[in-house]
PDB file of N, CA and C in Angstrom:
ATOM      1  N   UNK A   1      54.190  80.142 121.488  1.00  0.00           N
ATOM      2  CA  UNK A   1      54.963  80.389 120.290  1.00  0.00           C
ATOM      3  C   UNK A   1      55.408  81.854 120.284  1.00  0.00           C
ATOM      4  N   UNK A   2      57.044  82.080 120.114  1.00  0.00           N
ATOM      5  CA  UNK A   2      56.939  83.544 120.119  1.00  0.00           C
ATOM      6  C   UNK A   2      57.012  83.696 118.380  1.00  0.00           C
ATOM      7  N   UNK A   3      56.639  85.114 118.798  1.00  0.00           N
ATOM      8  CA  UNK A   3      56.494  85.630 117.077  1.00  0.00           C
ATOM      9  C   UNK A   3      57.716  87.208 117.116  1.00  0.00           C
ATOM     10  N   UNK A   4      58.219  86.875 116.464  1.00  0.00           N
ATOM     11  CA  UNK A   4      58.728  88.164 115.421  1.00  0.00           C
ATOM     12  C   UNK A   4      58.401  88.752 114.623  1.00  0.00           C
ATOM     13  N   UNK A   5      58.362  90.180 114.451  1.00  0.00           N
ATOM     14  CA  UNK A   5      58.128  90.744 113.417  1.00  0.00           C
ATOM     15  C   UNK A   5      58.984  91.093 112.676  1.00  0.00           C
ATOM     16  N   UNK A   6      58.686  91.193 110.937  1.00  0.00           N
ATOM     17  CA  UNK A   6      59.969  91.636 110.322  1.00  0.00           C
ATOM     18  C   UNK A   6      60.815  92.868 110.633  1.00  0.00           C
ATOM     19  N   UNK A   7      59.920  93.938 110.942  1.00  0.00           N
ATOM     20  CA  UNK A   7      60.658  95.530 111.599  1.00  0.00           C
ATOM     21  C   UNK A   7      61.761  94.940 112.984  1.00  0.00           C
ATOM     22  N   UNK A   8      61.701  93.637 113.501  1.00  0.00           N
ATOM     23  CA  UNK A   8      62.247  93.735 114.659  1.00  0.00           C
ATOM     24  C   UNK A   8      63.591  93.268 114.273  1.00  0.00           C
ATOM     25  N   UNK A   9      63.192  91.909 113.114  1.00  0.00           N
ATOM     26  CA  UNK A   9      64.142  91.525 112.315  1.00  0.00           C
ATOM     27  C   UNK A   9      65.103  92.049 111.649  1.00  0.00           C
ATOM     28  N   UNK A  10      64.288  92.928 111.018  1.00  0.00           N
ATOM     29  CA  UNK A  10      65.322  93.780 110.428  1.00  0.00           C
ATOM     30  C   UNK A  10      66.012  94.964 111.204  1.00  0.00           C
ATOM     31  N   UNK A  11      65.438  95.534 112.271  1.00  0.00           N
ATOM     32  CA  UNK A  11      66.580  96.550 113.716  1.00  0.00           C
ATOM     33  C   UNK A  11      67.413  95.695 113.953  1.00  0.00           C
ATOM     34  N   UNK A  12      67.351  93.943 114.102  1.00  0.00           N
ATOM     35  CA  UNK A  12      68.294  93.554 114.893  1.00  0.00           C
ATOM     36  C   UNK A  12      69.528  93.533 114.053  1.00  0.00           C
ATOM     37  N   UNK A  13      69.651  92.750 112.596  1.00  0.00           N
ATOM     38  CA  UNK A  13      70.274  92.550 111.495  1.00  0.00           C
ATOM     39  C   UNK A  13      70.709  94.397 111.081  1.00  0.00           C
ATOM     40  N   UNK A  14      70.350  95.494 111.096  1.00  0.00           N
ATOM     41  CA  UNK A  14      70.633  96.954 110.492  1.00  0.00           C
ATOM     42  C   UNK A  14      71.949  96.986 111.960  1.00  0.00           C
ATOM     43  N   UNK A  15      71.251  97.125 113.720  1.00  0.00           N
ATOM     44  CA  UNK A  15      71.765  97.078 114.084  1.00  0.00           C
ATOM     45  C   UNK A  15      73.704  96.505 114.227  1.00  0.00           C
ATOM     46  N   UNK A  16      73.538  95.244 113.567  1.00  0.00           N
ATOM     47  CA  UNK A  16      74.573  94.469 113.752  1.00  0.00           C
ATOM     48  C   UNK A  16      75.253  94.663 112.996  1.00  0.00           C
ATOM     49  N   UNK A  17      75.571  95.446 111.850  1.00  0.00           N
ATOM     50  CA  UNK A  17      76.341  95.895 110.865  1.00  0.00           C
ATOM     51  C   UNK A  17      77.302  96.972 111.194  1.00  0.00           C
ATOM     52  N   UNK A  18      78.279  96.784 110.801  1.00  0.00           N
ATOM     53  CA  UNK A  18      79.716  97.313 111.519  1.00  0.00           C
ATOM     54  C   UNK A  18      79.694  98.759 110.994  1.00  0.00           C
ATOM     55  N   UNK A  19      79.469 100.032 111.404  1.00  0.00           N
ATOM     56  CA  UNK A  19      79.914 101.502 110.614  1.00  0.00           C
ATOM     57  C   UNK A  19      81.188 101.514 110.359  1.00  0.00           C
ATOM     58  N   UNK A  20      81.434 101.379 108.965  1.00  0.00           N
ATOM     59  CA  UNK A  20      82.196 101.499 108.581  1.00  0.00           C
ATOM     60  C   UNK A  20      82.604 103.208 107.608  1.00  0.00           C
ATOM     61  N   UNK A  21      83.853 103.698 107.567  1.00  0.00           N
ATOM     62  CA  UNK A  21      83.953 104.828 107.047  1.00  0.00           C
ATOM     63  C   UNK A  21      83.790 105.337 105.691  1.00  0.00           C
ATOM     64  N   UNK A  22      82.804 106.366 104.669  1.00  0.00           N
ATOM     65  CA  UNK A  22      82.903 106.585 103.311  1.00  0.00           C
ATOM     66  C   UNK A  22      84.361 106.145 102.806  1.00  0.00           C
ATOM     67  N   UNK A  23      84.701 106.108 101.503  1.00  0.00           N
ATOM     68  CA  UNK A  23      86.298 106.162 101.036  1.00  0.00           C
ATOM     69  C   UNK A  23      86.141 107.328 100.338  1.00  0.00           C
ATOM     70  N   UNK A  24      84.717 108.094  99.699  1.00  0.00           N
ATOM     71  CA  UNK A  24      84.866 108.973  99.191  1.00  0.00           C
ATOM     72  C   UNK A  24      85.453 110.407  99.911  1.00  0.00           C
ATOM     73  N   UNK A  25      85.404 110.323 100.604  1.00  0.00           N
ATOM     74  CA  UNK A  25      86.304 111.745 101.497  1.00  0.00           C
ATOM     75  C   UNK A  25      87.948 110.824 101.699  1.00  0.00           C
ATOM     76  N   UNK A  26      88.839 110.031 101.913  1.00  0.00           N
ATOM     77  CA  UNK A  26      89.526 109.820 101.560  1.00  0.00           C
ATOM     78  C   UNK A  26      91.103 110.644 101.998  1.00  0.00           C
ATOM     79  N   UNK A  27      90.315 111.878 100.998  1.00  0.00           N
ATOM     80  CA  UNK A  27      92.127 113.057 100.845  1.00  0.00           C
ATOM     81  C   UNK A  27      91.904 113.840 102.521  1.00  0.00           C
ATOM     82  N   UNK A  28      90.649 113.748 103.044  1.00  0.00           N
ATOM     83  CA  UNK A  28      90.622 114.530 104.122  1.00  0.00           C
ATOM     84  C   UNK A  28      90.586 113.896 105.369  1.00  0.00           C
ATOM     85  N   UNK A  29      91.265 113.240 105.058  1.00  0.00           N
ATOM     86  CA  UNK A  29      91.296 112.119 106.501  1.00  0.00           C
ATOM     87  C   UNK A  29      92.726 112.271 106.925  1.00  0.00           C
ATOM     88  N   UNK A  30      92.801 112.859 108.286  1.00  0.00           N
ATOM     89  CA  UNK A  30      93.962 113.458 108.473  1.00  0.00           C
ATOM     90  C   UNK A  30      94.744 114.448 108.675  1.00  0.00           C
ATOM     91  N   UNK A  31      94.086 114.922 107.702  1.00  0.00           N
ATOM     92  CA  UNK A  31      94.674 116.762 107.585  1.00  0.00           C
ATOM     93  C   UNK A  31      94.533 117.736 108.238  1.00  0.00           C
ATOM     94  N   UNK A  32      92.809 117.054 109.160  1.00  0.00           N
ATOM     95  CA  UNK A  32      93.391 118.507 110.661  1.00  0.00           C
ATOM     96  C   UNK A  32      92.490 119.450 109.819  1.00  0.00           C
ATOM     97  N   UNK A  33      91.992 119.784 108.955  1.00  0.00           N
ATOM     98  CA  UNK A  33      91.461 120.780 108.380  1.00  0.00           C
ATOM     99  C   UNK A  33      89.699 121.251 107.884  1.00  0.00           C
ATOM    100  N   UNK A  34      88.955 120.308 109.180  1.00  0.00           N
ATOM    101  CA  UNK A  34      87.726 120.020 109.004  1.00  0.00           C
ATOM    102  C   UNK A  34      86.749 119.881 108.099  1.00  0.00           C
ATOM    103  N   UNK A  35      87.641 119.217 107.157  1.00  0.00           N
ATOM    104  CA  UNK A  35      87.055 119.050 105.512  1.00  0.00           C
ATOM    105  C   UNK A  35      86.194 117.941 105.494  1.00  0.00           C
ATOM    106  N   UNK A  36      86.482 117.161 106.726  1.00  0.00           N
ATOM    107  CA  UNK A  36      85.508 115.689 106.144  1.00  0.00           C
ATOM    108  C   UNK A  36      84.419 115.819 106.427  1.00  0.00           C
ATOM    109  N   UNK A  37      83.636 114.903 105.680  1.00  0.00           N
ATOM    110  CA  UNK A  37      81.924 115.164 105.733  1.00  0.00           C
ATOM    111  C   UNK A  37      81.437 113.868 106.579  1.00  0.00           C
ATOM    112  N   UNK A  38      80.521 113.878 107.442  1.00  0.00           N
ATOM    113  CA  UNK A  38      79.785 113.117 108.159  1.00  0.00           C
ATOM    114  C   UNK A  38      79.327 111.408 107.472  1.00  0.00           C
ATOM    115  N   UNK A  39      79.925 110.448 107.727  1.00  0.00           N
ATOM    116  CA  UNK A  39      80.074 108.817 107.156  1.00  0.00           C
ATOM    117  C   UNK A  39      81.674 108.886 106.638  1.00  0.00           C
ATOM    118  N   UNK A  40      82.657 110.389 106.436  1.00  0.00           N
ATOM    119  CA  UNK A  40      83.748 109.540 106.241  1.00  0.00           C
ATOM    120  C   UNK A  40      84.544 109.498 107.391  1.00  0.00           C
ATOM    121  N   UNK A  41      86.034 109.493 106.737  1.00  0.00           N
ATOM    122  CA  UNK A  41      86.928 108.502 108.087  1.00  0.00           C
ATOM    123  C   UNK A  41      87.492 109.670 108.588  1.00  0.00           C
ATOM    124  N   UNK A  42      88.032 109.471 110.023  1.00  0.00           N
ATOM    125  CA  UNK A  42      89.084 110.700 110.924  1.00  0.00           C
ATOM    126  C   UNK A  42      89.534 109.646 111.435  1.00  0.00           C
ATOM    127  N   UNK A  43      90.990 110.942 111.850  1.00  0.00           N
ATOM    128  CA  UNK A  43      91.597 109.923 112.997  1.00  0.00           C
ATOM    129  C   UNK A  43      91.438 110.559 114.057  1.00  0.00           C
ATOM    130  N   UNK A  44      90.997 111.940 114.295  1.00  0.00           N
ATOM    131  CA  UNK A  44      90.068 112.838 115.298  1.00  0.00           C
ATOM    132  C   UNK A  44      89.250 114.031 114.998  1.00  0.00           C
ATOM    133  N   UNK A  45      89.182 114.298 115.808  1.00  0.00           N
ATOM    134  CA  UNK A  45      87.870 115.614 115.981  1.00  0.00           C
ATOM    135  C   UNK A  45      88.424 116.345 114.632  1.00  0.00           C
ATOM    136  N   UNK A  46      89.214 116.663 114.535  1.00  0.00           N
ATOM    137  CA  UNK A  46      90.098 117.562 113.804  1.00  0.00           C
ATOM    138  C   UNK A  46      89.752 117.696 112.338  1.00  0.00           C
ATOM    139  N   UNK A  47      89.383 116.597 111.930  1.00  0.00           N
ATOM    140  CA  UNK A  47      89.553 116.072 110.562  1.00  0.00           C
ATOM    141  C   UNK A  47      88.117 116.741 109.469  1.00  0.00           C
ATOM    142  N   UNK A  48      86.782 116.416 110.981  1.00  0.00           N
ATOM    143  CA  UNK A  48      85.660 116.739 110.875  1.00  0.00           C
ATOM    144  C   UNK A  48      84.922 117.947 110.781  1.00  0.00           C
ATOM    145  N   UNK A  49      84.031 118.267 109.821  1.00  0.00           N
ATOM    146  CA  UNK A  49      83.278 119.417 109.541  1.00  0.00           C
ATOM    147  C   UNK A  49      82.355 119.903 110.796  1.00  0.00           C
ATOM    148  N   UNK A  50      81.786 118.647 111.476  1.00  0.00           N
ATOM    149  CA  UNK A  50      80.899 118.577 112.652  1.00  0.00           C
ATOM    150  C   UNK A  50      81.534 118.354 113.887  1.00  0.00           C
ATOM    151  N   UNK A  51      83.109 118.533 113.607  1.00  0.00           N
ATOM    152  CA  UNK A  51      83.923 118.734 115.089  1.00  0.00           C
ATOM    153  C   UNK A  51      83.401 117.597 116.000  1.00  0.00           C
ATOM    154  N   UNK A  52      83.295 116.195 115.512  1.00  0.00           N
ATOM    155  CA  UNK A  52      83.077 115.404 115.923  1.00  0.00           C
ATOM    156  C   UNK A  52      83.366 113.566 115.264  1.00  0.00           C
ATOM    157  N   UNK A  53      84.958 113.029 115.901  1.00  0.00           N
ATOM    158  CA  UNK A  53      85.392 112.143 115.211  1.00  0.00           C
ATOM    159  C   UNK A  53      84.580 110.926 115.727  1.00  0.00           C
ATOM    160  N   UNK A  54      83.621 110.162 115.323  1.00  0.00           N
ATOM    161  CA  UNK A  54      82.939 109.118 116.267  1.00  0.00           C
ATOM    162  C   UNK A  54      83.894 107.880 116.682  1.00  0.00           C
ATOM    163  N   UNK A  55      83.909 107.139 117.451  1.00  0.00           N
ATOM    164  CA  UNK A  55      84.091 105.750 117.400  1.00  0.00           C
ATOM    165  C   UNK A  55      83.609 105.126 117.296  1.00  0.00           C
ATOM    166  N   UNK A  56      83.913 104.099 115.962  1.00  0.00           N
ATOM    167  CA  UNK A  56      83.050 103.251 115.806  1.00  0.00           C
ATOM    168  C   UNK A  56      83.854 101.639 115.507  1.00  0.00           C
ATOM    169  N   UNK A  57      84.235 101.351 116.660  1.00  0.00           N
ATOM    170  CA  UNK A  57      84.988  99.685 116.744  1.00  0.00           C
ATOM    171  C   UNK A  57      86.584  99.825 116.518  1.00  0.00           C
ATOM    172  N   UNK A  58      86.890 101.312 116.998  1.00  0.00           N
ATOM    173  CA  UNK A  58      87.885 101.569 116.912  1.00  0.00           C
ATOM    174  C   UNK A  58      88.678 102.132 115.374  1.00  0.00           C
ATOM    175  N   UNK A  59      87.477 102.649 114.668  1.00  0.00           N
ATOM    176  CA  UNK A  59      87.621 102.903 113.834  1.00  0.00           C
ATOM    177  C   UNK A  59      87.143 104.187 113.843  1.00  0.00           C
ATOM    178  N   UNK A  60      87.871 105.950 112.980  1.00  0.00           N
ATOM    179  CA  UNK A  60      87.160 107.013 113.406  1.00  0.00           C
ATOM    180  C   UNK A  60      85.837 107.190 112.021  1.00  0.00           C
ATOM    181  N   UNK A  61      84.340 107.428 112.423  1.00  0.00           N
ATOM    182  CA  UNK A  61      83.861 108.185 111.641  1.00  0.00           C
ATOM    183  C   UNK A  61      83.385 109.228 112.170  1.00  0.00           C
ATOM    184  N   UNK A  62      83.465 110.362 110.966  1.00  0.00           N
ATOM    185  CA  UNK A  62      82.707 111.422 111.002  1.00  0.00           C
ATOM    186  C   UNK A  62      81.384 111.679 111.622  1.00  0.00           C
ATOM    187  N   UNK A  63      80.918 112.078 112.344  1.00  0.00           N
ATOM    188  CA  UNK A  63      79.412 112.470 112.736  1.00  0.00           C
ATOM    189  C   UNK A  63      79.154 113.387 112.789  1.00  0.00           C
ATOM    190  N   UNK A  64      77.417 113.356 113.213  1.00  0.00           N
ATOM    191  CA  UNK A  64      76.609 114.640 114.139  1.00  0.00           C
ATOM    192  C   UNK A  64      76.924 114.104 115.298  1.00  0.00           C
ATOM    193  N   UNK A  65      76.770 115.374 116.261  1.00  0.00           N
ATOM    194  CA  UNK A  65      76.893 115.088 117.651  1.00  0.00           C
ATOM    195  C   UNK A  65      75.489 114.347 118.236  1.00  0.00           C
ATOM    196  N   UNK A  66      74.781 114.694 117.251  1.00  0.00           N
ATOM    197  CA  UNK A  66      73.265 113.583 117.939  1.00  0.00           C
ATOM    198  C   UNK A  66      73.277 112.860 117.601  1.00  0.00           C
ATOM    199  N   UNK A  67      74.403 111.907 116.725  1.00  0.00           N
ATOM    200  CA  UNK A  67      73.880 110.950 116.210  1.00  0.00           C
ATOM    201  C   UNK A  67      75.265 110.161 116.717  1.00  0.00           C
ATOM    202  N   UNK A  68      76.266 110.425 117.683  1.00  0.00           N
ATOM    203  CA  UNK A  68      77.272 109.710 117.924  1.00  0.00           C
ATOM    204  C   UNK A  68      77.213 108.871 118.825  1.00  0.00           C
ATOM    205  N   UNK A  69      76.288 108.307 119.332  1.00  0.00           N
ATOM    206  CA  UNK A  69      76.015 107.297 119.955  1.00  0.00           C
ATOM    207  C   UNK A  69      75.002 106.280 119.734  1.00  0.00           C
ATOM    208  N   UNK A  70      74.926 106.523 117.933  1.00  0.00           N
ATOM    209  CA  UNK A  70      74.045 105.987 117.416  1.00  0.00           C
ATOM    210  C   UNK A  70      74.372 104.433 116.434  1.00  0.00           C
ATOM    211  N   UNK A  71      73.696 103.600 116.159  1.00  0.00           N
ATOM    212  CA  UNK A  71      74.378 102.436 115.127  1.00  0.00           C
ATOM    213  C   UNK A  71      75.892 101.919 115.924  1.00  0.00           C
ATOM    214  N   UNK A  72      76.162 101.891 116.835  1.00  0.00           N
ATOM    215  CA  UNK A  72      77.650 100.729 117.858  1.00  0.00           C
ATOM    216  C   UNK A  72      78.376 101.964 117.952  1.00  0.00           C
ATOM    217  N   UNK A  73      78.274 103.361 117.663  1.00  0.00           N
ATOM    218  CA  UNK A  73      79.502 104.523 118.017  1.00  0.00           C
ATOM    219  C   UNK A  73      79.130 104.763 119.243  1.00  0.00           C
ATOM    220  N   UNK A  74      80.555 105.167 119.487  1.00  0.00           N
ATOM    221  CA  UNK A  74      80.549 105.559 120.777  1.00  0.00           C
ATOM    222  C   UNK A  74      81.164 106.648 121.783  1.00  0.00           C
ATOM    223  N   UNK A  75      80.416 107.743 120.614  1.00  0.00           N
ATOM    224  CA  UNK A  75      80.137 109.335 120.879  1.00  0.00           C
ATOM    225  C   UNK A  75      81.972 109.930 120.063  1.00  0.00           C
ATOM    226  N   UNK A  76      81.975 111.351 120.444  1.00  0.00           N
ATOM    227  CA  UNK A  76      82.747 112.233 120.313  1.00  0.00           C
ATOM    228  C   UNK A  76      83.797 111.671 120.549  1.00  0.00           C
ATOM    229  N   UNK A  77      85.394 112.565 120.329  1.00  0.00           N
ATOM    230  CA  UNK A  77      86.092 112.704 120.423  1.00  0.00           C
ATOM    231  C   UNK A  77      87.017 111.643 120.718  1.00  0.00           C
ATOM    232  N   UNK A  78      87.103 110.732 119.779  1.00  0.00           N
ATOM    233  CA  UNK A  78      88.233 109.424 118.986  1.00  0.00           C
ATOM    234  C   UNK A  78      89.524 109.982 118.864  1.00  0.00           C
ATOM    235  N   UNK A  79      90.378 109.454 119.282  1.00  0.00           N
ATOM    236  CA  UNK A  79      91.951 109.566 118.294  1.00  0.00           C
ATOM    237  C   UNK A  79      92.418 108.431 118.471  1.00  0.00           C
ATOM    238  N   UNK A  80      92.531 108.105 116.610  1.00  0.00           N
ATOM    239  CA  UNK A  80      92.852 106.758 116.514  1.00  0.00           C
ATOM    240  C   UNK A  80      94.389 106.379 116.947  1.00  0.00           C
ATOM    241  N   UNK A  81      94.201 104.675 117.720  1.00  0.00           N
ATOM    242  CA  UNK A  81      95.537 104.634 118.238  1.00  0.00           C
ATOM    243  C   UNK A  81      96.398 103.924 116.950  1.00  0.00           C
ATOM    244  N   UNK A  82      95.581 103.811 115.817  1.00  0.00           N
ATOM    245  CA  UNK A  82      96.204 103.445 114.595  1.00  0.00           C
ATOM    246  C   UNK A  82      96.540 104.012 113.360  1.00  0.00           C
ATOM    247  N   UNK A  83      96.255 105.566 113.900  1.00  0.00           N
ATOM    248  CA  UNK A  83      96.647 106.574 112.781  1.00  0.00           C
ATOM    249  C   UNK A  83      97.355 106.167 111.617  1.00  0.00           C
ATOM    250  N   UNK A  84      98.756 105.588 111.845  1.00  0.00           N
ATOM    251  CA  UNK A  84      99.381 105.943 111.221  1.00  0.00           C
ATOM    252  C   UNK A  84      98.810 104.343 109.599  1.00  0.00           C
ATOM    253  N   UNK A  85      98.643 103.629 110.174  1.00  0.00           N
ATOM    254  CA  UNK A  85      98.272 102.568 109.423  1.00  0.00           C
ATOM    255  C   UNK A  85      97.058 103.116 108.693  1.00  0.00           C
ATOM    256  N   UNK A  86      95.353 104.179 109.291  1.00  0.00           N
ATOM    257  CA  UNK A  86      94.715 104.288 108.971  1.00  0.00           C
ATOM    258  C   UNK A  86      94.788 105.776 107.691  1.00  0.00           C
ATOM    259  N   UNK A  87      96.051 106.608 108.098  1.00  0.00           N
ATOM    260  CA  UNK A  87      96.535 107.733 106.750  1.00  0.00           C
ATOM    261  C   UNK A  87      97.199 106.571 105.612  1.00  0.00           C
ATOM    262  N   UNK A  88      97.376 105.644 106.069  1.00  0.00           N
ATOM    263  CA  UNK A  88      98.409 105.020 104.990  1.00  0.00           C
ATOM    264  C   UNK A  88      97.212 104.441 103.738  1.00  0.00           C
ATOM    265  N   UNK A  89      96.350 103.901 104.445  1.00  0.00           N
ATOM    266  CA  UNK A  89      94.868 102.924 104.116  1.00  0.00           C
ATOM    267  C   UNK A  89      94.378 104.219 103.227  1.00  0.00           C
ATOM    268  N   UNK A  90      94.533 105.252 103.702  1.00  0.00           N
ATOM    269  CA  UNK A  90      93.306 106.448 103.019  1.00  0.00           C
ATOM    270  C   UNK A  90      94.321 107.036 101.880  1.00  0.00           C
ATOM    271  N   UNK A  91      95.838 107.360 101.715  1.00  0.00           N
ATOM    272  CA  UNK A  91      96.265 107.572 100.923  1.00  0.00           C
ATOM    273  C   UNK A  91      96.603 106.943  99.828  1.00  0.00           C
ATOM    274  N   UNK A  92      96.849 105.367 100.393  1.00  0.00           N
ATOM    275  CA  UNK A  92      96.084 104.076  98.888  1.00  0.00           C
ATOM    276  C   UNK A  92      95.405 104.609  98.198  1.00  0.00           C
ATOM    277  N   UNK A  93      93.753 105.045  99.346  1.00  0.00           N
ATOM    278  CA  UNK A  93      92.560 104.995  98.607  1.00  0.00           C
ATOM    279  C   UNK A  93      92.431 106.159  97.905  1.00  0.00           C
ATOM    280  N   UNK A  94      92.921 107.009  97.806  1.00  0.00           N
ATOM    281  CA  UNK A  94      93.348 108.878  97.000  1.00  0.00           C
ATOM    282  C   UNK A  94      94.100 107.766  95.828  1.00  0.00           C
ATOM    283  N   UNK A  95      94.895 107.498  95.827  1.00  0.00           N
ATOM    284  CA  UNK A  95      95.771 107.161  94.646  1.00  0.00           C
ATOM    285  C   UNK A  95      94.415 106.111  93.660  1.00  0.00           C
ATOM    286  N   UNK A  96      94.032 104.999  94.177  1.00  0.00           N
ATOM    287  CA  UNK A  96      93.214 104.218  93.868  1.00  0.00           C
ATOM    288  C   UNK A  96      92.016 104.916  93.042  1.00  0.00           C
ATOM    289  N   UNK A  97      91.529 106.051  93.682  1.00  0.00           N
ATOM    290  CA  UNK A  97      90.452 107.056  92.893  1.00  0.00           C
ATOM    291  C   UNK A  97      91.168 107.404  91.907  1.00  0.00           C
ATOM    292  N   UNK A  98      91.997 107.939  92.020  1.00  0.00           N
ATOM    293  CA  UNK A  98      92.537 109.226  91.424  1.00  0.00           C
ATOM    294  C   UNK A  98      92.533 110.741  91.427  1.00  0.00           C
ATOM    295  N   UNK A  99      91.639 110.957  92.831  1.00  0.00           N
ATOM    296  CA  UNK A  99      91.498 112.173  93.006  1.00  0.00           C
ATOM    297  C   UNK A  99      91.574 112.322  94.640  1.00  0.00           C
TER     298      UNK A  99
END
């Protein structure tokens, strides 16, 4: 009989969850001006406080550099080949806040 434990259960299920980007950084996605904070979105290095845009499923987030190959990313230096769709998505989401 094999056995599982719940800790294994639950790495596999934490694992499998897609990183997806904050919306609260939002206005700084884009701008080139290393304003964004680490969980939100880039479309490269540029965008980021930690000079580091992750990939994560083809999607950019923010990281640490120790931690960019962590949770399905896959390290440093992303530029999204969907920029222009992904400034459009983030300037919705500025209007949508309101700030």
């Amino acid at each position: 009989m094999v056995r599982i434990s719940v800790a294994a259960v639950l790495a596999f299920a934490v694992a499998a969850l897609a990183i997806t980007p904050n919306n609260a950084g939002a206005k700084n996605v884009g701008n080139g001006k290393a304003l964004q904070f680490i969980t939100g979105g880039c479309v490269n290095d540029a965008d980021c406080a930690s000079a580091c845009c992750a990939n994560a499923s083809n999607v950019g987030v923010c990281s640490a550099e120790a931690a960019a190959f962590q949770n399905g990313k896959a390290g440093c230096n992303f530029v999204d080949p969907n920029a222009a769709a992904t400034l459009a998505a983030a300037k919705a989401q500025v209007a949508k806040q309101g700030f």
